[in-house]
N, C-alpha and C. Protein backbone atom coordinates (compact mmCIF):
# COMPACT_ATOMS: atom_id res chain seq x y z
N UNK A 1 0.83 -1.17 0.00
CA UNK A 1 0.00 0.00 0.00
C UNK A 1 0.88 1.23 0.00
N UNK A 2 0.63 2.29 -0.58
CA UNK A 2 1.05 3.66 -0.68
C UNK A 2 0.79 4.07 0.58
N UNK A 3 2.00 5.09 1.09
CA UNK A 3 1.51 5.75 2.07
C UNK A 3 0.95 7.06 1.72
N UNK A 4 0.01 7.59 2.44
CA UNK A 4 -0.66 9.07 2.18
C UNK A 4 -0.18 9.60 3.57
N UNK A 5 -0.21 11.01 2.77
CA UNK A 5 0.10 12.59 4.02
C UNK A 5 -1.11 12.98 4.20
N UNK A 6 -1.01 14.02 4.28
CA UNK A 6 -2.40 15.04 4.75
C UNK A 6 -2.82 15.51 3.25
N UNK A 7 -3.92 15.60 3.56
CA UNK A 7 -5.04 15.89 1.93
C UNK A 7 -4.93 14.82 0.79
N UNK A 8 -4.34 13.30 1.76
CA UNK A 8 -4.49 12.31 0.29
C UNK A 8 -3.33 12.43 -0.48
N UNK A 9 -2.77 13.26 0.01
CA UNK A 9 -0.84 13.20 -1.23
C UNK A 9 -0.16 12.11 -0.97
N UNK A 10 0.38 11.37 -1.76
CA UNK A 10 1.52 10.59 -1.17
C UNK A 10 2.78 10.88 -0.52
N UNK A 11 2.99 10.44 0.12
CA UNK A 11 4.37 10.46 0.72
C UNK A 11 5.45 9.60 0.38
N UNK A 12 6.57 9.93 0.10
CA UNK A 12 7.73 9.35 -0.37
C UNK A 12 8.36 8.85 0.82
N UNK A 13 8.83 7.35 0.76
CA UNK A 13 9.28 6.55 2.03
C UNK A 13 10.72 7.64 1.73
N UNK A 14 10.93 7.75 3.46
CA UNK A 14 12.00 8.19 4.13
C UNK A 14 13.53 7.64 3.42
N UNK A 15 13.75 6.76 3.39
CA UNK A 15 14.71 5.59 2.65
C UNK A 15 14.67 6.17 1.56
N UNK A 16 14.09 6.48 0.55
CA UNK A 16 13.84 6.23 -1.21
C UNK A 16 14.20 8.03 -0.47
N UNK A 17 13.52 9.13 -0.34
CA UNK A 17 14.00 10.59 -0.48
C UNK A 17 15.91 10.21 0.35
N UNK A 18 16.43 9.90 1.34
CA UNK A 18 17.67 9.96 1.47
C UNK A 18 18.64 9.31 0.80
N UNK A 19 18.03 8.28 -0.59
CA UNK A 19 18.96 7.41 -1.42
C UNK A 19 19.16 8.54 -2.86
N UNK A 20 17.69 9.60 -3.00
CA UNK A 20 17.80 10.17 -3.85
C UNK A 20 18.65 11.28 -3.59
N UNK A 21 18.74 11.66 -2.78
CA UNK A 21 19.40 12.97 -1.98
C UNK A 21 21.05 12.68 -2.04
N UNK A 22 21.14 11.56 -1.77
CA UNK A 22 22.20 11.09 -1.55
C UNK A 22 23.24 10.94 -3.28
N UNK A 23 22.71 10.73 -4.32
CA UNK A 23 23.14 10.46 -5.34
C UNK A 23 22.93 11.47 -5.93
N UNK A 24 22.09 12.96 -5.63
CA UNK A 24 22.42 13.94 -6.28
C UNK A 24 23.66 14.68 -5.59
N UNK A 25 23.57 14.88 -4.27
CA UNK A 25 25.14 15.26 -3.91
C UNK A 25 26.36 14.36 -4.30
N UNK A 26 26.21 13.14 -4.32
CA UNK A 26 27.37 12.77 -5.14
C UNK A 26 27.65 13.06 -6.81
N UNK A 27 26.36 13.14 -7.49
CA UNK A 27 26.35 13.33 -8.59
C UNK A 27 27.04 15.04 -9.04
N UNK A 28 26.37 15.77 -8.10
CA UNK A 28 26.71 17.45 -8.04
C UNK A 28 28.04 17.70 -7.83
N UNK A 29 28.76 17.09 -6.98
CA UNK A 29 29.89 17.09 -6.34
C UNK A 29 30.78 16.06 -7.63
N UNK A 30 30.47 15.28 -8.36
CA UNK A 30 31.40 14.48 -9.24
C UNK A 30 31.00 15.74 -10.70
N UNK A 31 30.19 16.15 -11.24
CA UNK A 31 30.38 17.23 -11.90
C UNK A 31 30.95 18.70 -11.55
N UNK A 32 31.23 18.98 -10.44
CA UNK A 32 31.74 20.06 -10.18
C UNK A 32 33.40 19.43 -9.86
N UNK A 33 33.83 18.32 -9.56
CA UNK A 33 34.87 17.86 -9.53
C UNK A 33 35.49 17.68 -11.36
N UNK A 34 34.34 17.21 -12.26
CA UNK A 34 34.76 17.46 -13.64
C UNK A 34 34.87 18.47 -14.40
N UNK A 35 34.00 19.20 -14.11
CA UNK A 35 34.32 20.70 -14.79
C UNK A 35 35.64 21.48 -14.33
N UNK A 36 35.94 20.71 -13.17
CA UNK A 36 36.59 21.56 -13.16
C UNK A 36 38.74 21.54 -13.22
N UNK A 37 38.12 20.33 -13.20
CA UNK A 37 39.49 18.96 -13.75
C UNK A 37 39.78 19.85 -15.50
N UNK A 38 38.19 20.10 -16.44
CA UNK A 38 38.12 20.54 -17.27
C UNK A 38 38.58 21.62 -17.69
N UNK A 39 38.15 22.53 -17.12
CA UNK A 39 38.18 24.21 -16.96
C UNK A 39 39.90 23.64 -16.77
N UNK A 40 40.64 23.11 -15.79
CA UNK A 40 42.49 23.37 -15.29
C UNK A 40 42.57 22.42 -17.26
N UNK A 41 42.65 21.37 -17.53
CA UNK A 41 43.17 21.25 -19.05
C UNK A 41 42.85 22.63 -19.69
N UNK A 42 41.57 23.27 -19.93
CA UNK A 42 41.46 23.98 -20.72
C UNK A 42 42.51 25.47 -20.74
N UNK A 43 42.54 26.08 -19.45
CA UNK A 43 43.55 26.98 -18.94
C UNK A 43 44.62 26.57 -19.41
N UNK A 44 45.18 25.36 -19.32
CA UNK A 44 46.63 24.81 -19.04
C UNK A 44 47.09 24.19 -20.49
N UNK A 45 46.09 24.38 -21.51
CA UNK A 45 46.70 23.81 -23.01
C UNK A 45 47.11 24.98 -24.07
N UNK A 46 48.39 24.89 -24.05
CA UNK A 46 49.32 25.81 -25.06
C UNK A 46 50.38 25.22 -24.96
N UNK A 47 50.65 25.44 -26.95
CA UNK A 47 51.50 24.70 -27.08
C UNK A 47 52.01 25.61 -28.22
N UNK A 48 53.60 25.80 -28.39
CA UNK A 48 54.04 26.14 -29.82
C UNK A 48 54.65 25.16 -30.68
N UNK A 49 54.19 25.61 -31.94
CA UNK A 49 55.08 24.91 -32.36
C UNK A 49 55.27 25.53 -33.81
N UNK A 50 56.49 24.78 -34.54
CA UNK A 50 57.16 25.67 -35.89
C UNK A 50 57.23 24.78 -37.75
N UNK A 51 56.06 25.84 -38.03
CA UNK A 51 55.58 24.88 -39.16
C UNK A 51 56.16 25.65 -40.49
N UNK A 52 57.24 25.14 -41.14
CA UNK A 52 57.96 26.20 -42.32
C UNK A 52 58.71 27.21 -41.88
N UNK A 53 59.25 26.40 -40.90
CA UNK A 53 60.08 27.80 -40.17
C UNK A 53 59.44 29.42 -39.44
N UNK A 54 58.10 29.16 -39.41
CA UNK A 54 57.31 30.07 -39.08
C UNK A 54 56.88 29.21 -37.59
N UNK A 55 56.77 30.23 -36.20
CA UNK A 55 56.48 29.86 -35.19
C UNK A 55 55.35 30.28 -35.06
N UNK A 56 54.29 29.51 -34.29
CA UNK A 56 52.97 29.99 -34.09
C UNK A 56 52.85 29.11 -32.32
N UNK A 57 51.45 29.83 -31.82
CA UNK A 57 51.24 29.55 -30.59
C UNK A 57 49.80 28.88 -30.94
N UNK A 58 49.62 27.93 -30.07
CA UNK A 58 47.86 27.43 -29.95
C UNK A 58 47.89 27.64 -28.43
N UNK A 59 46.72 27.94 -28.42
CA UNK A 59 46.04 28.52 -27.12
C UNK A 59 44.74 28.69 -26.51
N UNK A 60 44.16 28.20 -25.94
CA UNK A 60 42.38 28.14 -25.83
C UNK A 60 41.90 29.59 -25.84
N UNK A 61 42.82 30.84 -25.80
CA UNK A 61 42.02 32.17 -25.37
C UNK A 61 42.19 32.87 -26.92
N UNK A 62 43.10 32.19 -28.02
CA UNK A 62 42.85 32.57 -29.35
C UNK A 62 41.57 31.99 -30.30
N UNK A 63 40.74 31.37 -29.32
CA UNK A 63 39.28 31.35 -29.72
C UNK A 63 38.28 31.61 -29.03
N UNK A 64 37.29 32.22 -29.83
CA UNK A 64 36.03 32.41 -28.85
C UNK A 64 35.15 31.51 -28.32
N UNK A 65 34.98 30.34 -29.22
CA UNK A 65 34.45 28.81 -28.92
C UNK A 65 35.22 28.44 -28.18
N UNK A 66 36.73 28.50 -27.69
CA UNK A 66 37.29 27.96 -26.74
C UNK A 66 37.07 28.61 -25.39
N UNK A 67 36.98 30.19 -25.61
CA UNK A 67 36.56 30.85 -24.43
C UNK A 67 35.07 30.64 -23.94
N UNK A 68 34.23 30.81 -25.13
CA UNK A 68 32.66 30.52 -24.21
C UNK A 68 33.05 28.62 -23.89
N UNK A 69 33.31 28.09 -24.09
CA UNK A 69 33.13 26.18 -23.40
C UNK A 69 34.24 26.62 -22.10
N UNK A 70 35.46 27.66 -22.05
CA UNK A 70 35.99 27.58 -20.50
C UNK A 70 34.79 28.23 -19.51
N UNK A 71 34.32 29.13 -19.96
CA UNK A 71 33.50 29.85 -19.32
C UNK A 71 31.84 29.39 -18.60
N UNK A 72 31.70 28.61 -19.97
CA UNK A 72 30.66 27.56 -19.67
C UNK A 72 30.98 26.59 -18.32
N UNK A 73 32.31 25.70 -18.51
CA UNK A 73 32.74 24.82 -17.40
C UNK A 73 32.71 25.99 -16.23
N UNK A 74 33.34 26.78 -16.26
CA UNK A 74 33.35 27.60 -15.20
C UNK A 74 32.30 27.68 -14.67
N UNK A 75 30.95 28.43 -15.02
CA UNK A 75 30.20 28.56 -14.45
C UNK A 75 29.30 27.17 -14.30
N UNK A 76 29.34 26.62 -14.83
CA UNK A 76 28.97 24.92 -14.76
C UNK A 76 29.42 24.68 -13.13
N UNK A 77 30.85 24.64 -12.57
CA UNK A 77 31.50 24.41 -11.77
C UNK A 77 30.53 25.08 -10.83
N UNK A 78 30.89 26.30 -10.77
CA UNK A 78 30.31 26.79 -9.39
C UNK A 78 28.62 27.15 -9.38
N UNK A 79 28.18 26.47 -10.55
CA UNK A 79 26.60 26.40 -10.10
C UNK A 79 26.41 25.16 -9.28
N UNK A 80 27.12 24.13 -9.61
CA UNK A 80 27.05 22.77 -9.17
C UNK A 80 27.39 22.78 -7.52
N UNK A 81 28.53 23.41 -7.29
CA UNK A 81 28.90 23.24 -6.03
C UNK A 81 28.12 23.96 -5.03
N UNK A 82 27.62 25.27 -5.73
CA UNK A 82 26.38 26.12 -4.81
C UNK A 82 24.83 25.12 -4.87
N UNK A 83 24.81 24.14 -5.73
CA UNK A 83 23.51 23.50 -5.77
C UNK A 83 23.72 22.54 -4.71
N UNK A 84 24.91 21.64 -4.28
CA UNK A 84 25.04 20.57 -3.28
C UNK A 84 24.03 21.38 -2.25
N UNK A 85 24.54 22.81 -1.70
CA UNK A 85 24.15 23.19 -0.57
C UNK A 85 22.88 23.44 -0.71
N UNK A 86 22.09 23.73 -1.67
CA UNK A 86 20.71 23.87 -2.09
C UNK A 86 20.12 22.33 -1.41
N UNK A 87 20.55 21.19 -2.09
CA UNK A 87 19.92 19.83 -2.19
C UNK A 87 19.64 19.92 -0.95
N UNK A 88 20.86 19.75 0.47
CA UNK A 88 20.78 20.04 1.98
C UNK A 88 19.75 20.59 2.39
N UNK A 89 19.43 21.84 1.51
CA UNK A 89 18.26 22.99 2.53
C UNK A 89 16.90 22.30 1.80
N UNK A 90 16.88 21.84 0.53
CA UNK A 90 15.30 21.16 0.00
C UNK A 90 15.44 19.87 0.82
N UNK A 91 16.50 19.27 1.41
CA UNK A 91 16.23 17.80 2.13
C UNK A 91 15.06 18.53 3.36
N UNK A 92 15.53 19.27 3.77
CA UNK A 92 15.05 19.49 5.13
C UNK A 92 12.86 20.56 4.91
N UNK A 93 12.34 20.56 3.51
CA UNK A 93 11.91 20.96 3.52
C UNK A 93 10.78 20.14 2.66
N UNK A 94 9.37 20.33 2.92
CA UNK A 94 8.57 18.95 2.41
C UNK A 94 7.83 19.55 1.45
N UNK A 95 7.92 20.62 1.11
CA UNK A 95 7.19 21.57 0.01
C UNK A 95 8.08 20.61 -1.81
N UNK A 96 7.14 19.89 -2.52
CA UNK A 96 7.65 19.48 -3.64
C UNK A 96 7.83 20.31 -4.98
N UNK A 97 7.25 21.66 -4.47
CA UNK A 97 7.33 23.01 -5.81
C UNK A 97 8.47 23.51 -6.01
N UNK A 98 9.54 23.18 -4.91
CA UNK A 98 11.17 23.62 -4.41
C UNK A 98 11.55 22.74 -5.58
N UNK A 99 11.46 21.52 -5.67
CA UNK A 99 12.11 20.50 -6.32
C UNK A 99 11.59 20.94 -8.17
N UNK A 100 11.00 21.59 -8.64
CA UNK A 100 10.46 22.35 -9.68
C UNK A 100 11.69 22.97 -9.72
N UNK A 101 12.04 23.85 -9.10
CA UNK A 101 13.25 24.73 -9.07
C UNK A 101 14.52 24.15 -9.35
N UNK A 102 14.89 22.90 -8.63
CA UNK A 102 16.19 22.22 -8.62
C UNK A 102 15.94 21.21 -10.36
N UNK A 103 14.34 21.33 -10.80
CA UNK A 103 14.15 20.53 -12.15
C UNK A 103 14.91 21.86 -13.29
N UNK A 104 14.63 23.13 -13.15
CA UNK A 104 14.87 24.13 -13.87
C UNK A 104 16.54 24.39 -14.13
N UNK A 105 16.69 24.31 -12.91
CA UNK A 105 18.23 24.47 -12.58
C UNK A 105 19.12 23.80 -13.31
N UNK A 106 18.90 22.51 -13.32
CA UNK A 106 19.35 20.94 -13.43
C UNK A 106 19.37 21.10 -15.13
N UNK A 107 18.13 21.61 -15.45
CA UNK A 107 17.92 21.66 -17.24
C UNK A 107 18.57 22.93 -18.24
N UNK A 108 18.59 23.90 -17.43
CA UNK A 108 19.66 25.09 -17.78
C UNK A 108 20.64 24.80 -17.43
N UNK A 109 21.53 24.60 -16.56
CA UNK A 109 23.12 24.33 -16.77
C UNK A 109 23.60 22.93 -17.57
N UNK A 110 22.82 21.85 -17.93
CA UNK A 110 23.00 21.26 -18.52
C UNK A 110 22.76 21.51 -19.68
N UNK A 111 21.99 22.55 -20.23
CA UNK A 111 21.87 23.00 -21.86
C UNK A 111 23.44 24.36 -21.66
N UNK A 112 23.52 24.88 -20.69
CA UNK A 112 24.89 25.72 -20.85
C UNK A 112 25.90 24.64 -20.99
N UNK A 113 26.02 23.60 -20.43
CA UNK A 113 27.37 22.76 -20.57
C UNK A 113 27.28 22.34 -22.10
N UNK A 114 26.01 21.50 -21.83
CA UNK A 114 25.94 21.28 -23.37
C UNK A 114 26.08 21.84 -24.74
N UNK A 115 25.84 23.18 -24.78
CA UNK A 115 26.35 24.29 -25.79
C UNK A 115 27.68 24.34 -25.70
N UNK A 116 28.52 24.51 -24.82
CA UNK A 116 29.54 24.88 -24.79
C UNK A 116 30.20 23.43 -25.35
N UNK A 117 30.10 22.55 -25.34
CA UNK A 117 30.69 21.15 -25.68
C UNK A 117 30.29 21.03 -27.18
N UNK A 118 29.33 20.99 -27.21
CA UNK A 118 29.24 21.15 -28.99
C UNK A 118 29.50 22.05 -29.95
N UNK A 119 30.32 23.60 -29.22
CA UNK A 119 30.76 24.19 -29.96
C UNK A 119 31.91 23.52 -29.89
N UNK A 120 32.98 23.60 -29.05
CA UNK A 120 34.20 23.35 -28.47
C UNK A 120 34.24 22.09 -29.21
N UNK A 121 33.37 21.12 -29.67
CA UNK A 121 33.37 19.76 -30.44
C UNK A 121 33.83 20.31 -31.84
N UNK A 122 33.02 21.38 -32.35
CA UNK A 122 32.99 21.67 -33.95
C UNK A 122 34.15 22.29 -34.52
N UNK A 123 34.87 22.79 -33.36
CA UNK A 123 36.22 24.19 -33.91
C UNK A 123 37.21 22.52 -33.63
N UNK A 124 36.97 21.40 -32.74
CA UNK A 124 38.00 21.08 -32.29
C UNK A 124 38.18 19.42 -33.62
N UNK A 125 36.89 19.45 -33.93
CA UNK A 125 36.99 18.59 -35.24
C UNK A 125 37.54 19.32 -36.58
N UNK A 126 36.82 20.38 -36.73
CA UNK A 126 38.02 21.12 -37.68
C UNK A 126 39.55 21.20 -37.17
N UNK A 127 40.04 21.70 -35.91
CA UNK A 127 41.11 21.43 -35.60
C UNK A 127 42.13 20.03 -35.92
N UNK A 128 41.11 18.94 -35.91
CA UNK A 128 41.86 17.97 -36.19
C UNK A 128 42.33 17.03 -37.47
N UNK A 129 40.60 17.51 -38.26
CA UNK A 129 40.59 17.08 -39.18
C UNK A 129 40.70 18.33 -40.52
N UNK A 130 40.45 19.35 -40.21
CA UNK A 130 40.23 20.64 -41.30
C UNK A 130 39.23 20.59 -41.93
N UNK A 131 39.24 21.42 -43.25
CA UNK A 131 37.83 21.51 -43.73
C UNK A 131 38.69 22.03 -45.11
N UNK A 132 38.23 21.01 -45.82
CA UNK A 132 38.93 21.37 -47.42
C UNK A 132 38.03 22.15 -48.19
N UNK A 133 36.79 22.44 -47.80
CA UNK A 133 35.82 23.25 -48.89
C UNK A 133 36.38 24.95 -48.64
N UNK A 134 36.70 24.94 -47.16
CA UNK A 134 37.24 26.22 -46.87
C UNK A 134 38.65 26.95 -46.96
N UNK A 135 39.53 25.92 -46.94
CA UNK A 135 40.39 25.95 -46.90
C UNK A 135 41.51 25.87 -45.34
N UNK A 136 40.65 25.39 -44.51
CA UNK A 136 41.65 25.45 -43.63
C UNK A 136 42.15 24.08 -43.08
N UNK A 137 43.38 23.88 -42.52
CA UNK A 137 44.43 22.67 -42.34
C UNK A 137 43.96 22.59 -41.52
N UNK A 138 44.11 21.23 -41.31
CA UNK A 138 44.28 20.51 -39.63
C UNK A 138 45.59 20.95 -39.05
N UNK A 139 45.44 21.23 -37.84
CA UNK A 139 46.51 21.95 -36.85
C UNK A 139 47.09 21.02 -36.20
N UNK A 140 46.58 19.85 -35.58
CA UNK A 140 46.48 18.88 -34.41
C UNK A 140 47.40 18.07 -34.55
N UNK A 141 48.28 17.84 -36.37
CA UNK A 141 49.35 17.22 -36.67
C UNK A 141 50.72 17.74 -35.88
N UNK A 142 50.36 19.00 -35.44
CA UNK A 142 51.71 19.88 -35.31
C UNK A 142 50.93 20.40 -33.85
N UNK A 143 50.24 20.53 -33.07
CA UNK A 143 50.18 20.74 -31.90
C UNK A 143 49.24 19.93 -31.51
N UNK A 144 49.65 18.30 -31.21
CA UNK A 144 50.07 17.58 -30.14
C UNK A 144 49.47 17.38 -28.47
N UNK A 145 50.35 18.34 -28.65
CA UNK A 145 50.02 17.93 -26.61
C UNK A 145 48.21 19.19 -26.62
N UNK A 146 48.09 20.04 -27.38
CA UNK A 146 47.29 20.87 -27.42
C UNK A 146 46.32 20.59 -27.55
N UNK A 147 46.15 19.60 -28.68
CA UNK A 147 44.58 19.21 -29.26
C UNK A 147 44.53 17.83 -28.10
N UNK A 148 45.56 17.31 -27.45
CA UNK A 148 45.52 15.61 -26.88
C UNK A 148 44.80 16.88 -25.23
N UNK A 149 45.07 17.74 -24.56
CA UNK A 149 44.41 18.50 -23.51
C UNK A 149 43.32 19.04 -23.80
N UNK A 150 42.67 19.55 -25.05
CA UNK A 150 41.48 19.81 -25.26
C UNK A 150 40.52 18.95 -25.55
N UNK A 151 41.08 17.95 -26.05
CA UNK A 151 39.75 16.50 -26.32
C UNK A 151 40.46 16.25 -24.81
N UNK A 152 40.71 16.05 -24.21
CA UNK A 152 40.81 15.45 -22.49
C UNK A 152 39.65 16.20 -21.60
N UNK A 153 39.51 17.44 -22.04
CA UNK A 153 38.57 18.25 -21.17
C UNK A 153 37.40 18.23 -22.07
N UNK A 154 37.34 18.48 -23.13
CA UNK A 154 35.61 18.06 -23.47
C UNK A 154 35.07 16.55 -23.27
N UNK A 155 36.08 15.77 -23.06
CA UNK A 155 35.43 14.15 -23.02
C UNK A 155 35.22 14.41 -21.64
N UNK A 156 35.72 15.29 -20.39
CA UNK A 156 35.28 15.44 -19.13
C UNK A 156 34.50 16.27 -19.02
N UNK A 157 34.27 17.44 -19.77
CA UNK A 157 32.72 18.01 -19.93
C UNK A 157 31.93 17.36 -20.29
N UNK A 158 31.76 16.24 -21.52
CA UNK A 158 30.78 15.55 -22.06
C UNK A 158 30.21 14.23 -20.41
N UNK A 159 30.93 13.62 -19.85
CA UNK A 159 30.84 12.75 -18.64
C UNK A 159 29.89 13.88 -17.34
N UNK A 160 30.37 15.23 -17.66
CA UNK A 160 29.59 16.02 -16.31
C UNK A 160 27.79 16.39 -17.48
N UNK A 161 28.40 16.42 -18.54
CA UNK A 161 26.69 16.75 -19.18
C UNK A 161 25.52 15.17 -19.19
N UNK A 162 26.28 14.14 -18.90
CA UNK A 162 25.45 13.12 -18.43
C UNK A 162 25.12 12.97 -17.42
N UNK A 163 26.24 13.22 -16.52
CA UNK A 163 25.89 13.56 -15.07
C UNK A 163 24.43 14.52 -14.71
N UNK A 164 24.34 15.78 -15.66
CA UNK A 164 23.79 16.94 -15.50
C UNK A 164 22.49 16.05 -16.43
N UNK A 165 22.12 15.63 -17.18
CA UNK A 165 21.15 14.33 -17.34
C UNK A 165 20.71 13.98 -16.65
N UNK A 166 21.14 12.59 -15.80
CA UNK A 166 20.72 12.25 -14.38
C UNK A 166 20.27 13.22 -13.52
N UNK A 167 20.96 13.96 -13.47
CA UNK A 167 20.68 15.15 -12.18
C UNK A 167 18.99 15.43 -12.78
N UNK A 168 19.05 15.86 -13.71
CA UNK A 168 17.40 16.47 -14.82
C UNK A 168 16.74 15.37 -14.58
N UNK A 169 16.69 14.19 -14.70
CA UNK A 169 16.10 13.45 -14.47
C UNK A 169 15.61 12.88 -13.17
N UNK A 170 16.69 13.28 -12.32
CA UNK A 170 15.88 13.10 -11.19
C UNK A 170 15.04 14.09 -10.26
N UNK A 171 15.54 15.07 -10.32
CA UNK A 171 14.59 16.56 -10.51
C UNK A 171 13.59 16.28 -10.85
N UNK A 172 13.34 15.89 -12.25
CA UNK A 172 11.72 15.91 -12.71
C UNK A 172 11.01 14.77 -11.84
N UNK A 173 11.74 13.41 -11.79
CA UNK A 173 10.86 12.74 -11.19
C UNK A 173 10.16 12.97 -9.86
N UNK A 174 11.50 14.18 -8.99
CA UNK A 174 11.14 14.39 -7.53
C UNK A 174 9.47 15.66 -7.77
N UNK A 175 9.84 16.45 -8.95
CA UNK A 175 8.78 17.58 -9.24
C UNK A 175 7.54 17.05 -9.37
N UNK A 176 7.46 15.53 -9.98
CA UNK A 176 5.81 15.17 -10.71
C UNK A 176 5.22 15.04 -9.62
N UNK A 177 5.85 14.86 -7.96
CA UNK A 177 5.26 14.96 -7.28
C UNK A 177 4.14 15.93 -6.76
N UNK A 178 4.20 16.99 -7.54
CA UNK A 178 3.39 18.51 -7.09
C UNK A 178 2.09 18.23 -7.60
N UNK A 179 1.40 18.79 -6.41
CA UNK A 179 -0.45 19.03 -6.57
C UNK A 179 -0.60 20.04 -7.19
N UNK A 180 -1.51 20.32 -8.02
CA UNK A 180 -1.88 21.39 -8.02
C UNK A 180 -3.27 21.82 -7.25
């Protein structure tokens, strides 16, 4: 049998809300641990190198797709880590319209991560592979350690935007709980 609250609502066994609670702070806390593993590759990849006797630099801040996906992780990062402390204050509170909020939350920073990864995907596949209709080379032959740190941090952005999945998903399921 279902248990009921007051006015006929169900109530969620005690057990099942602290197992869910429990796997979004780990979940929150393992994406804010990846973004931000992400965000240090992304900072930390430059590389020169000398193609025809001509020296050139690669660098994540000589693109703007590289700057909005750091910026994205960035703020990815510290929405996540300010949400752990959120989850804490909705544990302690039985109102299910809160959990609406943590569904909203959960679905916007995961469409910000997610933008930022599929740009940072498109400059970084041209990077590797080029684009012959346009004319531009693949770079990735000749900077190395550059393009091997930037696919390292979008494959760890792409792992926190599944994370940020789950998270959406369990949000909504905690939200369908609301009466109207």
């Amino acid at each position: 049998m279902e248990n009921l609250g007051s006015k006929g609502e169900k109530s969620v066994p005690l057990k099942a809300l602290k197992l869910s609670s429990a796997a979004q702070v780990v979940m929150r806390l393992g994406t804010t641990a990846l973004t931000l593993a992400a965000t240090w590759a992304t900072l930390t990849s430059k590389e020169t190198a000398t193609v025809f006797g001509i020296e050139f630099v690669a660098r994540y801040s000589y693109s703007p797709i590289f700057k909005f996906f750091l910026i994205a992780n960035i703020a990815v990062c510290g929405l996540s880590f300010l949400s752990v402390f959120l989850v804490f204050i909705l544990d302690k509170m039985t109102d299910a319209r809160n959990y609406f909020y943590m569904f909203l939350h959960d679905l916007i920073v995961m469409a910000l991560l997610l933008s930022g990864c599929a740009s940072a995907t498109g400059i970084g596949y041209i990077g590797k592979y080029g684009e012959s209709h346009s004319g531009w080379m693949a770079i990735c032959d000749n900077v190395t350690h550059f393009c091997h740190k930037m696919t390292l941090s979008l494959a760890l952005s792409y792992v926190a935007v599944v994370f940020y999945l789950c998270l959406t998903i369990l949000s909504a399921n905690q939200s369908r709980k609301i009466h109207v």
